[in-house]
Protein backbone atom coordinates (compact mmCIF):
# COMPACT_ATOMS: atom_id res chain seq x y z
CA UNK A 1 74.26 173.82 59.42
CA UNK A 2 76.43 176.98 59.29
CA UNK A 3 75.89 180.22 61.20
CA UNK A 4 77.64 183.45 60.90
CA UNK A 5 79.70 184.11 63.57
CA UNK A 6 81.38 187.44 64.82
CA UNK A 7 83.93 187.67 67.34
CA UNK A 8 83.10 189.57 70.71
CA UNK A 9 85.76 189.89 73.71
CA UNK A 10 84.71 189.42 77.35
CA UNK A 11 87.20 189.58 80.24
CA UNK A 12 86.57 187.11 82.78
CA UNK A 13 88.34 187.69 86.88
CA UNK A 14 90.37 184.94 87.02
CA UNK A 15 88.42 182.91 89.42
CA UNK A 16 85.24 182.81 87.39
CA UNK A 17 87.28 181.87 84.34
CA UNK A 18 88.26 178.92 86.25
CA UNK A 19 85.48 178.05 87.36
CA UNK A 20 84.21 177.89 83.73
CA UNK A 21 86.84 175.60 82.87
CA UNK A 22 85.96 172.66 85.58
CA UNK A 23 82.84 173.72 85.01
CA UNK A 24 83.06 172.79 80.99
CA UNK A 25 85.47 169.96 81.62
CA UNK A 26 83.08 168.30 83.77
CA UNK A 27 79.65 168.84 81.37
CA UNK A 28 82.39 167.15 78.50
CA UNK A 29 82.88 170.59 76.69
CA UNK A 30 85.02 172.97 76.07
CA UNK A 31 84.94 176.72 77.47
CA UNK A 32 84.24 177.97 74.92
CA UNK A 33 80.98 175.75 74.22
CA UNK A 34 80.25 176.03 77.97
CA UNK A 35 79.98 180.13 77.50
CA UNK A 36 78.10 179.79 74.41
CA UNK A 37 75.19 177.71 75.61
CA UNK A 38 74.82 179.91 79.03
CA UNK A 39 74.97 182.65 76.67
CA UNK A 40 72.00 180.83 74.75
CA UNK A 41 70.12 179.80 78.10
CA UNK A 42 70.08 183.33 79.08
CA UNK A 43 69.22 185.20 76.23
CA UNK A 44 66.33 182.28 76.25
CA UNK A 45 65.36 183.01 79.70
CA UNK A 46 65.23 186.91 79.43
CA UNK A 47 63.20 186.60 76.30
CA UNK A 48 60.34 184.37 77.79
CA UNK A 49 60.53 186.76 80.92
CA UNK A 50 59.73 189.52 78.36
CA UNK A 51 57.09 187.13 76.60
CA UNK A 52 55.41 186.63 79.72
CA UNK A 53 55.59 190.17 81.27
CA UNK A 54 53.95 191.36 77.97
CA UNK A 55 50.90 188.37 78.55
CA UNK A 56 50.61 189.61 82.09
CA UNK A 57 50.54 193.65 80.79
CA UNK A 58 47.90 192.91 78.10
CA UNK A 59 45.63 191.00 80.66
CA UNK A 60 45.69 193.57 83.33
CA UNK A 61 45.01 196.34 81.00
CA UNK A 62 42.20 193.57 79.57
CA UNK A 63 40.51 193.73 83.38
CA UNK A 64 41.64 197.77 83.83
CA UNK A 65 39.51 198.20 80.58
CA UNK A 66 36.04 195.99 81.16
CA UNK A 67 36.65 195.99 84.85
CA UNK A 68 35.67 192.13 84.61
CA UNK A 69 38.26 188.87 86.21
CA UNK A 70 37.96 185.64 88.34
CA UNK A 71 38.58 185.57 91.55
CA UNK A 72 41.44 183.97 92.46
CA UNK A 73 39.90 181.18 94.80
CA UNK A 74 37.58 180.13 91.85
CA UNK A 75 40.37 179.90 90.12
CA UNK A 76 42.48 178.11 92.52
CA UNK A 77 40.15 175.53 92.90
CA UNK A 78 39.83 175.06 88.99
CA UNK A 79 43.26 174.45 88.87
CA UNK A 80 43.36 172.05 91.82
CA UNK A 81 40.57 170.13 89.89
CA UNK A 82 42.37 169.80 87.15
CA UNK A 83 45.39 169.12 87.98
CA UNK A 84 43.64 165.97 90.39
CA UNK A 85 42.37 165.02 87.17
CA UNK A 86 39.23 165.68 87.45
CA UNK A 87 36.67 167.23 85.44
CA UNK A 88 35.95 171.07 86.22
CA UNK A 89 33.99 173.92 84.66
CA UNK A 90 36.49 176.78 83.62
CA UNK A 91 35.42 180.06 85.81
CA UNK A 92 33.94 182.28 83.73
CA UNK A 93 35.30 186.25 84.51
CA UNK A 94 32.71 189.04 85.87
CA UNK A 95 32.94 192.33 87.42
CA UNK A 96 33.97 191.88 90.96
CA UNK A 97 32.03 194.42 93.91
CA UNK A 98 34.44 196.51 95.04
């Protein structure tokens, strides 16, 4: 497999740089690899961070807009259940008193 590559500069302080290096001598690559693939792991982490803050957005405006959720000890205990292994009814989401 072939990927385009383009060349970007970064200047490291000399301690972190190496750091890096034992770092990538130590996981059996080189420090180059080593700052690619926490590059990667990053990028990978921010993007599910954004994935999941735009899950939790839409449900929040989903309760804001019929005013209806679970509450959370129903919900707790759901998840205890199955996570035991045990059979449980999924909580079903209502308007709450205020």
């Amino acid at each position: 497999m072939e990927f385009d590559m383009s060349t970007t500069t970064i200047r490291l302080p000399d301690d972190l740089k190496a750091r890096v290096a034992a770092a990538a001598k130590h996981a059996g690559t080189t420090a180059h690899g080593f700052i690619l693939e926490a590059i990667a792991e990053k990028t990978e982490q921010a993007e599910r961070r954004a994935d999941f803050d735009a899950v939790a957005e839409a449900r929040y405006a989903r309760i804001v807009a019929t005013g209806k959720t679970i509450p959370w000890q129903e919900m707790r205990g759901y998840l205890e259940a199955r996570m035991a292994g045990k059979a449980a009814t999924r909580p079903v989401a209502r308007k709450l008193a205020p």
